[in-house]
PDB file of N, CA and C in Angstrom:
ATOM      1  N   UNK A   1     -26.345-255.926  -8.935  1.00  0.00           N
ATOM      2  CA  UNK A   1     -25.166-256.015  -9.762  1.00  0.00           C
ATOM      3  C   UNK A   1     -24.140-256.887  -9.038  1.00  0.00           C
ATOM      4  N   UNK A   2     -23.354-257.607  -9.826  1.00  0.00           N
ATOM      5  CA  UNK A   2     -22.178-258.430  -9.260  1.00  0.00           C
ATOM      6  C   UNK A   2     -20.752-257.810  -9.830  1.00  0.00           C
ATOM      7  N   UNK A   3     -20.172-258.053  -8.476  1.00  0.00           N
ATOM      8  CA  UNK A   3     -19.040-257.784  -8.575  1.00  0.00           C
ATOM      9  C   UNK A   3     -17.719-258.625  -9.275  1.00  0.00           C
ATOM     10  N   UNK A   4     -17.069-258.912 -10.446  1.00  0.00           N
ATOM     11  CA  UNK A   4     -16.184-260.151 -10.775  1.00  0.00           C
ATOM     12  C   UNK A   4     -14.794-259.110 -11.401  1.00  0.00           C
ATOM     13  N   UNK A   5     -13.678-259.999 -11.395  1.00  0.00           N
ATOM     14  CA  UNK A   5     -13.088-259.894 -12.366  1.00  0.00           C
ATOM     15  C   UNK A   5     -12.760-260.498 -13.132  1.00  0.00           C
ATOM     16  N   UNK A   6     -11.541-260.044 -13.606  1.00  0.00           N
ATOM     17  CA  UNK A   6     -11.369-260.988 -15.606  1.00  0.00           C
ATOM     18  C   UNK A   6      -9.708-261.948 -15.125  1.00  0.00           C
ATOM     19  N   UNK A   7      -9.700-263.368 -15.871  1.00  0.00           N
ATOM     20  CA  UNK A   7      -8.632-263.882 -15.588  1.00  0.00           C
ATOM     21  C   UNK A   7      -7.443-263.091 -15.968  1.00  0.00           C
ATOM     22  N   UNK A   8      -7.831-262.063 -16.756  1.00  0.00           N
ATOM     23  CA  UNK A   8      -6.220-261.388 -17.337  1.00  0.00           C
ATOM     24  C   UNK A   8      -5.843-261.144 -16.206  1.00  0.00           C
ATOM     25  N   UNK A   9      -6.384-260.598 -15.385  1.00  0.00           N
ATOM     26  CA  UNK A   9      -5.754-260.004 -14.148  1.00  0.00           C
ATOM     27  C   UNK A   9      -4.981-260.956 -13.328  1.00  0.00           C
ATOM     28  N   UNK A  10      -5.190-262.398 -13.609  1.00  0.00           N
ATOM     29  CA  UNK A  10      -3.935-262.912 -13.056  1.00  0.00           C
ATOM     30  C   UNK A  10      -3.479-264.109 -13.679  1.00  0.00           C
ATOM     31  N   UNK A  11      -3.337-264.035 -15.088  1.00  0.00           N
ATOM     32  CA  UNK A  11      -3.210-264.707 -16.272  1.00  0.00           C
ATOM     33  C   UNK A  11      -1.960-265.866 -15.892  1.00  0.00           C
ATOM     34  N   UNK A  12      -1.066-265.476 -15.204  1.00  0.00           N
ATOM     35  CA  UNK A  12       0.013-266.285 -14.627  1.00  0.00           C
ATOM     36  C   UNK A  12      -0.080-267.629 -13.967  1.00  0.00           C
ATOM     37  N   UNK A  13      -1.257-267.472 -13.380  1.00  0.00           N
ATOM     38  CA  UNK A  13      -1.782-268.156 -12.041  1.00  0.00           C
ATOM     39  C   UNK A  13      -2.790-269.518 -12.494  1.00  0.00           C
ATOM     40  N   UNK A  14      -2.286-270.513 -12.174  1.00  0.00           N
ATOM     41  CA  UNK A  14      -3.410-271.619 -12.363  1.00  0.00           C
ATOM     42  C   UNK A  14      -5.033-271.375 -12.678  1.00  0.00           C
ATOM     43  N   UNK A  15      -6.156-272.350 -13.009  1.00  0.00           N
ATOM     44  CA  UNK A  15      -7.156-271.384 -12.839  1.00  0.00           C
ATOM     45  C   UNK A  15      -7.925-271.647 -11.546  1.00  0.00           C
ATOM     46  N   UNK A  16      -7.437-272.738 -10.902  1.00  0.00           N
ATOM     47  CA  UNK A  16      -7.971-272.999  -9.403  1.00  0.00           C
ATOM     48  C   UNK A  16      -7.510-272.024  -8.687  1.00  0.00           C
ATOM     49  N   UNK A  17      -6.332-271.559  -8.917  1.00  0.00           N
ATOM     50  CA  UNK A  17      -5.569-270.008  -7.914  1.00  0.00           C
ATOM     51  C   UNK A  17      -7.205-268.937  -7.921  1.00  0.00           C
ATOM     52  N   UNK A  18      -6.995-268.799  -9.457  1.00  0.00           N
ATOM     53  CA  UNK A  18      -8.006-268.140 -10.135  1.00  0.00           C
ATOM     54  C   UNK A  18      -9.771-268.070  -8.939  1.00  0.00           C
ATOM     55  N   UNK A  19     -10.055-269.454  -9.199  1.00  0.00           N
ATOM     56  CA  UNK A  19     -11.170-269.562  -8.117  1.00  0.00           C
ATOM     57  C   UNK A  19     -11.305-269.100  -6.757  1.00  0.00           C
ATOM     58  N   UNK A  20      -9.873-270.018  -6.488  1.00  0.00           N
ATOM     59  CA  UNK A  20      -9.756-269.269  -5.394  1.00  0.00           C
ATOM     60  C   UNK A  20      -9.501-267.918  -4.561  1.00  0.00           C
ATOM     61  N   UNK A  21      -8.917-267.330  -5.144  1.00  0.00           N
ATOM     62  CA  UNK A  21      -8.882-265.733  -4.870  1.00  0.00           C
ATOM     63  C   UNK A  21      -9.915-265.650  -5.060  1.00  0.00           C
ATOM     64  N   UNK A  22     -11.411-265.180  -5.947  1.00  0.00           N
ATOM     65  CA  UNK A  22     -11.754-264.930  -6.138  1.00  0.00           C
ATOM     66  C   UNK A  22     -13.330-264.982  -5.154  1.00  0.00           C
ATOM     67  N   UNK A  23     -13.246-266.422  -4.667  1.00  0.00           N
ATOM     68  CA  UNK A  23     -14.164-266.818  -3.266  1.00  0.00           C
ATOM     69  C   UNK A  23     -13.486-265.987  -2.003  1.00  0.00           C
ATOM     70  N   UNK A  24     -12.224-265.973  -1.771  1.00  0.00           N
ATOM     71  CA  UNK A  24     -11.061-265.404  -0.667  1.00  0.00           C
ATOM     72  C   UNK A  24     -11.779-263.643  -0.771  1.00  0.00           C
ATOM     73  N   UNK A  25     -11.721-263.356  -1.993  1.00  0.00           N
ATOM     74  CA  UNK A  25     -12.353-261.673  -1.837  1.00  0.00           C
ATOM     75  C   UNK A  25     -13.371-261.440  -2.368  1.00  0.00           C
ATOM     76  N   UNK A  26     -14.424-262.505  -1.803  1.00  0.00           N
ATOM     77  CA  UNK A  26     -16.071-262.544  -2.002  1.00  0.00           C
ATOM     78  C   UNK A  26     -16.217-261.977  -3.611  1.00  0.00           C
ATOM     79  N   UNK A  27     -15.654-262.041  -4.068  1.00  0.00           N
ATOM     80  CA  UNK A  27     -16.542-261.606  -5.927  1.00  0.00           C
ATOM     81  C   UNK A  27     -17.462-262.523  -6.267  1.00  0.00           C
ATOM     82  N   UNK A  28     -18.323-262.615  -7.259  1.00  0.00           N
ATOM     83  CA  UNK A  28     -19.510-263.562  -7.256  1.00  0.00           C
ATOM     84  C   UNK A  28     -19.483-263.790  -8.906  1.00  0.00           C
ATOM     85  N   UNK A  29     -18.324-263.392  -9.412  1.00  0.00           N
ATOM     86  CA  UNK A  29     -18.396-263.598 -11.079  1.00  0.00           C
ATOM     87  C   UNK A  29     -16.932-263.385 -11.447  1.00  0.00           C
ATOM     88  N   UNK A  30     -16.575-263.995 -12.388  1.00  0.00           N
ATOM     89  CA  UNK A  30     -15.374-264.576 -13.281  1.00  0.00           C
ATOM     90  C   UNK A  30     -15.803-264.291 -14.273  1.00  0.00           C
ATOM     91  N   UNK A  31     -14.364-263.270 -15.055  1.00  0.00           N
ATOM     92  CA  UNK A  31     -14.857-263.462 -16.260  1.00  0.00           C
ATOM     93  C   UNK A  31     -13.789-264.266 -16.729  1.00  0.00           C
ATOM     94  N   UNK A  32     -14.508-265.045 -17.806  1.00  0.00           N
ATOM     95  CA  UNK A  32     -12.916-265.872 -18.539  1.00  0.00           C
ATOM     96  C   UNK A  32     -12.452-265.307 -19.528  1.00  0.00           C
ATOM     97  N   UNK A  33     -11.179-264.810 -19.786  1.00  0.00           N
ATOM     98  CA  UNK A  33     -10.675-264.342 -20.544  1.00  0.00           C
ATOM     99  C   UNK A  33     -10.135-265.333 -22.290  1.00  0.00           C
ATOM    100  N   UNK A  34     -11.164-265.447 -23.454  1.00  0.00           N
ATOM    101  CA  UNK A  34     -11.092-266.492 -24.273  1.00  0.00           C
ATOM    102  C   UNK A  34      -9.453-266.249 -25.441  1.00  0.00           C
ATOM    103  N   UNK A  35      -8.942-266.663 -23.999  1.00  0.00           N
ATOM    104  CA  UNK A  35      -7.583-266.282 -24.994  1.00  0.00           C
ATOM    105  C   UNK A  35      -6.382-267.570 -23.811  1.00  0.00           C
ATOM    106  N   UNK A  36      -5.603-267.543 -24.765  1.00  0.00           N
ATOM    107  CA  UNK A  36      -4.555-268.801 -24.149  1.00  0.00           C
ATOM    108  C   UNK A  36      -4.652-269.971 -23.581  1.00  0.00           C
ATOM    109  N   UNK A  37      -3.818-269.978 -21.711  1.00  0.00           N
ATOM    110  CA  UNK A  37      -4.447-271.108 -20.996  1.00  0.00           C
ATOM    111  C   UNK A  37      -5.492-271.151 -20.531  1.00  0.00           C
ATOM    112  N   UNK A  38      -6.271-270.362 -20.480  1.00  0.00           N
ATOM    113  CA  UNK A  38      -7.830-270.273 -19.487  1.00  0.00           C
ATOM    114  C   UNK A  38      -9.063-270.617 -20.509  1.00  0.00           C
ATOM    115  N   UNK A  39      -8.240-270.840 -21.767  1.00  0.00           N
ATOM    116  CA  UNK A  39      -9.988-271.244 -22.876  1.00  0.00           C
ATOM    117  C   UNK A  39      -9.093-272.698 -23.222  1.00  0.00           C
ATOM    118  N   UNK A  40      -9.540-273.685 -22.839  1.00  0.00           N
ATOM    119  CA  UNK A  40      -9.349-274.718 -23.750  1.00  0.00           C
ATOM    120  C   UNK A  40     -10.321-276.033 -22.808  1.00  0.00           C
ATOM    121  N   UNK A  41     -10.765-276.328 -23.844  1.00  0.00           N
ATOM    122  CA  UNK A  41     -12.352-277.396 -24.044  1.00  0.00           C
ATOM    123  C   UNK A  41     -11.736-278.147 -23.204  1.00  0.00           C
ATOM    124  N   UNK A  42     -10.678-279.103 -22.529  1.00  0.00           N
ATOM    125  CA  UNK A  42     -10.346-280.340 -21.429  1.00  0.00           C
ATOM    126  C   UNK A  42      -9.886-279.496 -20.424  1.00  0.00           C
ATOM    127  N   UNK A  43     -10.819-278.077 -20.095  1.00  0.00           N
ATOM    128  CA  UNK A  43      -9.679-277.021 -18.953  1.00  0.00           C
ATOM    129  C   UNK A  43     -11.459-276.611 -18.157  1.00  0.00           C
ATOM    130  N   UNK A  44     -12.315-277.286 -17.373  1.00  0.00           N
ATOM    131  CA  UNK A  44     -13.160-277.181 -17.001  1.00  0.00           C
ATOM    132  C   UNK A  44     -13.707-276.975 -15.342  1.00  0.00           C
ATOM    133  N   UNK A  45     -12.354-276.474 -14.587  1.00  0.00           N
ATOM    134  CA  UNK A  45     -12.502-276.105 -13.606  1.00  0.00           C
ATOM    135  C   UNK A  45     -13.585-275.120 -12.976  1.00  0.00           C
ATOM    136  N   UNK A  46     -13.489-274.048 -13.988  1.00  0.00           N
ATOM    137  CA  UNK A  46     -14.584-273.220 -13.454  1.00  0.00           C
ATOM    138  C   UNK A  46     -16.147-273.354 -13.606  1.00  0.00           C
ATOM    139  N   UNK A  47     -16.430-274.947 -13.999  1.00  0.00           N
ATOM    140  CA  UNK A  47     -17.760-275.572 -14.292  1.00  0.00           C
ATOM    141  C   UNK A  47     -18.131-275.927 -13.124  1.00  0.00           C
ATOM    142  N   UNK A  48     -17.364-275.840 -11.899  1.00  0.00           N
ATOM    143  CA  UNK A  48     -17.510-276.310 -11.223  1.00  0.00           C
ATOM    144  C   UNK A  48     -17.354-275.957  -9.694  1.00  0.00           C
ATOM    145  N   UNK A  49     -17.962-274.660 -10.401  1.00  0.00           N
ATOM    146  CA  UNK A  49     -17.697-273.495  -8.541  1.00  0.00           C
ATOM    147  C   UNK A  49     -19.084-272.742  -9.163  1.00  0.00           C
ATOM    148  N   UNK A  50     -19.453-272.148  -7.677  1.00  0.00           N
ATOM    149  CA  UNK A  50     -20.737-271.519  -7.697  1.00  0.00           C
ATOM    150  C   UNK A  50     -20.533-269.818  -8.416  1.00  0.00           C
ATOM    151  N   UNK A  51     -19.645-269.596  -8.994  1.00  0.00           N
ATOM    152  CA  UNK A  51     -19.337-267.992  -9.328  1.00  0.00           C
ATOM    153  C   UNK A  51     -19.937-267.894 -10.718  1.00  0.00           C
ATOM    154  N   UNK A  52     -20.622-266.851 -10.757  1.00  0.00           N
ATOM    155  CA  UNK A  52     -21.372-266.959 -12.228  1.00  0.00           C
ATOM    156  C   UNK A  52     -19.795-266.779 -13.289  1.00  0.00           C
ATOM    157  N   UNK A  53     -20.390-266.986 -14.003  1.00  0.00           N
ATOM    158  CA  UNK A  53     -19.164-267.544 -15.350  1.00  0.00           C
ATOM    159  C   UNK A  53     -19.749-266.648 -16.311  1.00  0.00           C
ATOM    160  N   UNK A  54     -18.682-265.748 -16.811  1.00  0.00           N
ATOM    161  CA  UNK A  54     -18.629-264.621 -18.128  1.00  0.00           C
ATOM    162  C   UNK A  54     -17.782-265.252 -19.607  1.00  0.00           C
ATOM    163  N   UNK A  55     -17.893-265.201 -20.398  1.00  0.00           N
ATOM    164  CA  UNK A  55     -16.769-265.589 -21.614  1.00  0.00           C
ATOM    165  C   UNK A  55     -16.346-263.968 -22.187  1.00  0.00           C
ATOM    166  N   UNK A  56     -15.368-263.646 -21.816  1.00  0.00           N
ATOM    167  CA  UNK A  56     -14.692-262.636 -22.803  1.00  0.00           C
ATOM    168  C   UNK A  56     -14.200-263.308 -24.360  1.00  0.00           C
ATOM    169  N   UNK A  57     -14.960-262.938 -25.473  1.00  0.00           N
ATOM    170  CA  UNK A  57     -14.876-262.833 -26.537  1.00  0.00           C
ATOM    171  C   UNK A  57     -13.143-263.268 -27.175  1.00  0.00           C
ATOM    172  N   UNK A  58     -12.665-264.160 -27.529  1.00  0.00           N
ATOM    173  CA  UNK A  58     -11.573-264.007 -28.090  1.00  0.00           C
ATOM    174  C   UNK A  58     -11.126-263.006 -29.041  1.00  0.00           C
ATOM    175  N   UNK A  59     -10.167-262.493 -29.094  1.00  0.00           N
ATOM    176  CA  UNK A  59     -10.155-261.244 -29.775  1.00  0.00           C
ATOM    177  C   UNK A  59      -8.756-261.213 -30.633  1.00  0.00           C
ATOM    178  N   UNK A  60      -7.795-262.028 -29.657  1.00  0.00           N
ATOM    179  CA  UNK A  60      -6.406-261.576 -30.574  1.00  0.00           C
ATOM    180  C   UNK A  60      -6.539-262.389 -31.776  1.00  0.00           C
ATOM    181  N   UNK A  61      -5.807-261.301 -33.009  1.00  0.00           N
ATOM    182  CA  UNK A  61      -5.388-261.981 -34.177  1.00  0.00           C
ATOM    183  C   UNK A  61      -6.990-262.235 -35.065  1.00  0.00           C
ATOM    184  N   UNK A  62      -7.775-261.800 -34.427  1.00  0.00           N
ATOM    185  CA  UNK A  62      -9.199-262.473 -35.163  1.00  0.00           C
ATOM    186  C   UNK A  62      -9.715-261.538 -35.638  1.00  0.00           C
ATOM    187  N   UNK A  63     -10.832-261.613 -36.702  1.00  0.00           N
ATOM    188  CA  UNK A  63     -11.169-260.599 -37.678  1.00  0.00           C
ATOM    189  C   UNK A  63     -12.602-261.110 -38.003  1.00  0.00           C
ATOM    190  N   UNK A  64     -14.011-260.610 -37.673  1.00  0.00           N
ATOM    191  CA  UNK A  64     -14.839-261.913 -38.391  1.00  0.00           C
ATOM    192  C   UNK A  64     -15.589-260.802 -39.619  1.00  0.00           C
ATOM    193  N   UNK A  65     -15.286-260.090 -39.580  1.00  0.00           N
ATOM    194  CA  UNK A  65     -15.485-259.117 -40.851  1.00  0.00           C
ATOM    195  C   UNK A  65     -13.941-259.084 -42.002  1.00  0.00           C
ATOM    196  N   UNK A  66     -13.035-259.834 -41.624  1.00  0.00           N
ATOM    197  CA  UNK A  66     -12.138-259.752 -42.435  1.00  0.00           C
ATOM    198  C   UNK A  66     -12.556-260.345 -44.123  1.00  0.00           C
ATOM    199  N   UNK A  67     -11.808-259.463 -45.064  1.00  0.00           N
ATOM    200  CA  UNK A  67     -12.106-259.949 -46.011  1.00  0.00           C
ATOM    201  C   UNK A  67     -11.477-261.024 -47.218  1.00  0.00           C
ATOM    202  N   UNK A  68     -10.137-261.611 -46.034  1.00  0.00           N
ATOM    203  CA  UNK A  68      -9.570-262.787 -45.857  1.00  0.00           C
ATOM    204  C   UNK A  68     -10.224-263.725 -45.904  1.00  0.00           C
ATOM    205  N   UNK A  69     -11.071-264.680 -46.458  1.00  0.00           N
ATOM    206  CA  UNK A  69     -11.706-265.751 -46.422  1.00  0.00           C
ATOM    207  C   UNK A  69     -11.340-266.447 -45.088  1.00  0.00           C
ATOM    208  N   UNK A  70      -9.901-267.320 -45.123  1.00  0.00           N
ATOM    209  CA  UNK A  70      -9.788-268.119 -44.098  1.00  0.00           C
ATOM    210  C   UNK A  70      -9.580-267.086 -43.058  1.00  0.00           C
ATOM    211  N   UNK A  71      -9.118-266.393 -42.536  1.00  0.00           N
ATOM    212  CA  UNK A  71      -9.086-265.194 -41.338  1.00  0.00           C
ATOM    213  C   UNK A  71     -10.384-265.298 -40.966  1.00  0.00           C
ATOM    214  N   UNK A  72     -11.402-264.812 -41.915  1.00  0.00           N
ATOM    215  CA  UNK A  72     -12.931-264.672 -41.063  1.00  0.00           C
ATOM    216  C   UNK A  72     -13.497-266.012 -40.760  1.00  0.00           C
ATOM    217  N   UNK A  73     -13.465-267.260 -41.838  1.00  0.00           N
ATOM    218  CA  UNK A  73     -14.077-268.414 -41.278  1.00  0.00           C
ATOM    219  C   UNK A  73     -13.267-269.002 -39.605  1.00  0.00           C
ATOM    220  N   UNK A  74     -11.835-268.977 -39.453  1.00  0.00           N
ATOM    221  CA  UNK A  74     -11.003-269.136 -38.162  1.00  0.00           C
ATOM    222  C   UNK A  74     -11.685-268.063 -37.285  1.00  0.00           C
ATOM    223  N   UNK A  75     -11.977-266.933 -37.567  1.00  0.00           N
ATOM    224  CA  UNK A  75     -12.215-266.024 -36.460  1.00  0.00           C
ATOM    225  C   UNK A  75     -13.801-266.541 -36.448  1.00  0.00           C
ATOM    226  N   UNK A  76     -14.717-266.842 -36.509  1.00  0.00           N
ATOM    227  CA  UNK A  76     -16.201-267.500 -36.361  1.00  0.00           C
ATOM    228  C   UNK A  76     -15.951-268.557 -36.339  1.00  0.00           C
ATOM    229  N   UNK A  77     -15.101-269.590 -36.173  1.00  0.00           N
ATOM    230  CA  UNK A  77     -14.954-271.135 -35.579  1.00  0.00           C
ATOM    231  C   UNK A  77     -14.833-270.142 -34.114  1.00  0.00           C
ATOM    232  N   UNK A  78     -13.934-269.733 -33.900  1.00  0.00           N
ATOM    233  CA  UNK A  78     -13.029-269.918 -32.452  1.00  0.00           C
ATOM    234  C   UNK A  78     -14.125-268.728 -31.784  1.00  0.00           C
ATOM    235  N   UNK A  79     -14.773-268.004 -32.697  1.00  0.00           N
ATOM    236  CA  UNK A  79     -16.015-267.689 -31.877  1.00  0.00           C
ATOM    237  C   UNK A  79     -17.122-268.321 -31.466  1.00  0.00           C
ATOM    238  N   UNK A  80     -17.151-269.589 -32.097  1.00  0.00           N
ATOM    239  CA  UNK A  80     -18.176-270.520 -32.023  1.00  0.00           C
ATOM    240  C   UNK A  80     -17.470-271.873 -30.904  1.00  0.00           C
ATOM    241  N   UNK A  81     -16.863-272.192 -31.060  1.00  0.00           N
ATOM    242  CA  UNK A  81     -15.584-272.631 -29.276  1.00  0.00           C
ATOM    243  C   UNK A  81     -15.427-271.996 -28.426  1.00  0.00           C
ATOM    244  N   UNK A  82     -15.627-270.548 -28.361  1.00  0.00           N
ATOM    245  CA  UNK A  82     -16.215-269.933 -27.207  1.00  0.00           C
ATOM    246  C   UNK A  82     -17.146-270.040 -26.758  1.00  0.00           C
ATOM    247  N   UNK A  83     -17.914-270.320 -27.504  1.00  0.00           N
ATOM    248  CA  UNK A  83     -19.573-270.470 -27.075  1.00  0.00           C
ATOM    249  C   UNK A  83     -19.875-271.794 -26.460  1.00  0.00           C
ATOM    250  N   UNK A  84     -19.505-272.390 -27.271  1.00  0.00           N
ATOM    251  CA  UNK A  84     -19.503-274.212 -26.670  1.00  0.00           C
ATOM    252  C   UNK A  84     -18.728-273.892 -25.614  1.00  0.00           C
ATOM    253  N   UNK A  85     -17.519-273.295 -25.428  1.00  0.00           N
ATOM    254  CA  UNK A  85     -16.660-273.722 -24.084  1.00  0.00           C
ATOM    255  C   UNK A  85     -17.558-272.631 -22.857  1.00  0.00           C
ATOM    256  N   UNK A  86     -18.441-272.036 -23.093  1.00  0.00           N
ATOM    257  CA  UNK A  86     -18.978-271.231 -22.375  1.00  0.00           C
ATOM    258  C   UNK A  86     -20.314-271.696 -21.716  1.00  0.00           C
ATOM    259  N   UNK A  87     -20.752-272.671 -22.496  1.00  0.00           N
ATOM    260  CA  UNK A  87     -21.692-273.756 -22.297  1.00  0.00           C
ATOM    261  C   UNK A  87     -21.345-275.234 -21.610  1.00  0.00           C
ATOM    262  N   UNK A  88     -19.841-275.571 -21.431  1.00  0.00           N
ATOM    263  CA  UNK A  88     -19.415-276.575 -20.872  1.00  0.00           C
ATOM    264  C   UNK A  88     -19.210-275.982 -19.569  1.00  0.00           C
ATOM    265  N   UNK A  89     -19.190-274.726 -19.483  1.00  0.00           N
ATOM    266  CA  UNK A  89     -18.542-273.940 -18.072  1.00  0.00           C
ATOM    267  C   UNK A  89     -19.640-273.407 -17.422  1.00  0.00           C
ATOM    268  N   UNK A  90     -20.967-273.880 -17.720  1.00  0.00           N
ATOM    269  CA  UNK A  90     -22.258-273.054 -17.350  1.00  0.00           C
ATOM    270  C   UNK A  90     -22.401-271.503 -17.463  1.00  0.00           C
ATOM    271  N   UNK A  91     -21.915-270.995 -18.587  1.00  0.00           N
ATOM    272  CA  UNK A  91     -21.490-269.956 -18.397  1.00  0.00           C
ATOM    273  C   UNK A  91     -22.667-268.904 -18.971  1.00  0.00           C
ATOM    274  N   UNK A  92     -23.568-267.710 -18.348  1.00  0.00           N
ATOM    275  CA  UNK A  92     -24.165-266.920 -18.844  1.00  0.00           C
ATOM    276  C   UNK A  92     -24.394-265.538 -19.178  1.00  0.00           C
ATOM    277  N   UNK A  93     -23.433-265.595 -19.697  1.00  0.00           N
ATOM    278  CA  UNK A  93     -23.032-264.168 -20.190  1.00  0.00           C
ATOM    279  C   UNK A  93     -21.923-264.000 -21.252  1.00  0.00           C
ATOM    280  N   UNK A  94     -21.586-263.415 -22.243  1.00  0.00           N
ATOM    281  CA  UNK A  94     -20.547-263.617 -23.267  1.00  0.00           C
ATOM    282  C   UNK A  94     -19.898-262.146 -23.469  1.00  0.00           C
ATOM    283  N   UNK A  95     -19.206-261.858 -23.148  1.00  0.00           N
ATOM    284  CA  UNK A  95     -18.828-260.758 -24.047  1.00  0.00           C
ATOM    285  C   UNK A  95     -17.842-260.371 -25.141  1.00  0.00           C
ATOM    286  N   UNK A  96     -18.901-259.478 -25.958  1.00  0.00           N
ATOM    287  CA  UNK A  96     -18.225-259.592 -27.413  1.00  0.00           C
ATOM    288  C   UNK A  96     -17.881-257.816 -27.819  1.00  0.00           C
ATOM    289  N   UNK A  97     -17.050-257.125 -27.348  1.00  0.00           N
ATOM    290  CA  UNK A  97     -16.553-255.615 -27.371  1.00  0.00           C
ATOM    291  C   UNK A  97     -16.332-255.644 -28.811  1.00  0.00           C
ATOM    292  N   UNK A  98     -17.598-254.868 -29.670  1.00  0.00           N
ATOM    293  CA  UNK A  98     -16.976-254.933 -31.052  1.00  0.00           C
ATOM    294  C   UNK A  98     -16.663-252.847 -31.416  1.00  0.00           C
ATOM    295  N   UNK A  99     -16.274-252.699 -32.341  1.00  0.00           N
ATOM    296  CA  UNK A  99     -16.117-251.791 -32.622  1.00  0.00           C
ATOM    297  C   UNK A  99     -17.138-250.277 -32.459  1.00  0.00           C
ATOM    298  N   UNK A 100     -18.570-251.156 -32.238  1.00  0.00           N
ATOM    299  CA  UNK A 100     -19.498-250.221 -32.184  1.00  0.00           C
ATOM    300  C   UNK A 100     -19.499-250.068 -31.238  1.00  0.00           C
ATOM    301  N   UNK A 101     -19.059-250.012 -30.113  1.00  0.00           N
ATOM    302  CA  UNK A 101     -18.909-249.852 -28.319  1.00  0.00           C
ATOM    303  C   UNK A 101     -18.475-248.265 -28.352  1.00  0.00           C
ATOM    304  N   UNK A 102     -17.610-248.525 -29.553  1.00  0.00           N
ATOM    305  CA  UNK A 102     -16.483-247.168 -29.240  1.00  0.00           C
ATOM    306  C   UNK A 102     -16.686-245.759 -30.407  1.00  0.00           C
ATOM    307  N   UNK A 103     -17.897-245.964 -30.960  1.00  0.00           N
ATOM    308  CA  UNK A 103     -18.026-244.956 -31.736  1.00  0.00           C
ATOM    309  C   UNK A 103     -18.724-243.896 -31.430  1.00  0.00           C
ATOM    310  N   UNK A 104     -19.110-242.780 -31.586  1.00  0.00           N
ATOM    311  CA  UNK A 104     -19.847-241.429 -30.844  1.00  0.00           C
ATOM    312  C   UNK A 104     -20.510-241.412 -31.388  1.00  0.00           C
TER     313      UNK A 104
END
């Protein structure tokens, strides 16, 4: 098992800060958090360090079961730009926390 954390945890911080802490206290995985400054397609720093690469699921504001037409097609684009940006970042692993995580 590897040890990583998630950029929320220091959402403030450049994402080279980001790298770097993260080599500084040996973790071996990043997750990227697919929300704000740390997801955008010309932002490819972390393509380029040896730490395995996670995509946390964009989540705010998005609905892909909504029964909003444009709400659900926007929320499955920008799930589908996660994926591509998760693939520009070598990234293997995605995570997608949907509602069924949390049911008994």
């Amino acid at each position: 098992m590897k040890l990583g954390f998630t950029t929320l945890a220091m959402f403030t911080r450049p994402n080279n800060d980001i790298i770097e802490t993260a080599k500084k206290y040996e973790f071996e995985m990043i997750e990227i958090l697919g929300e704000g400054p740390f997801f955008k397609n010309d932002n490819l720093e972390f393509a380029n360090t040896d730490l395995e690469i996670c995509i946390h699921a964009p989540t705010v504001d998005l609905n892909i079961a909504s029964l909003n037409t444009g709400i659900r097609k926007e929320s499955v684009k920008q799930m589908k730009d996660a994926l591509d940006y998760g693939k520009k970042n070598k990234c293997n692993c995605f995570n997608y926390p949907s509602w069924a995580n949390w049911k008994k």
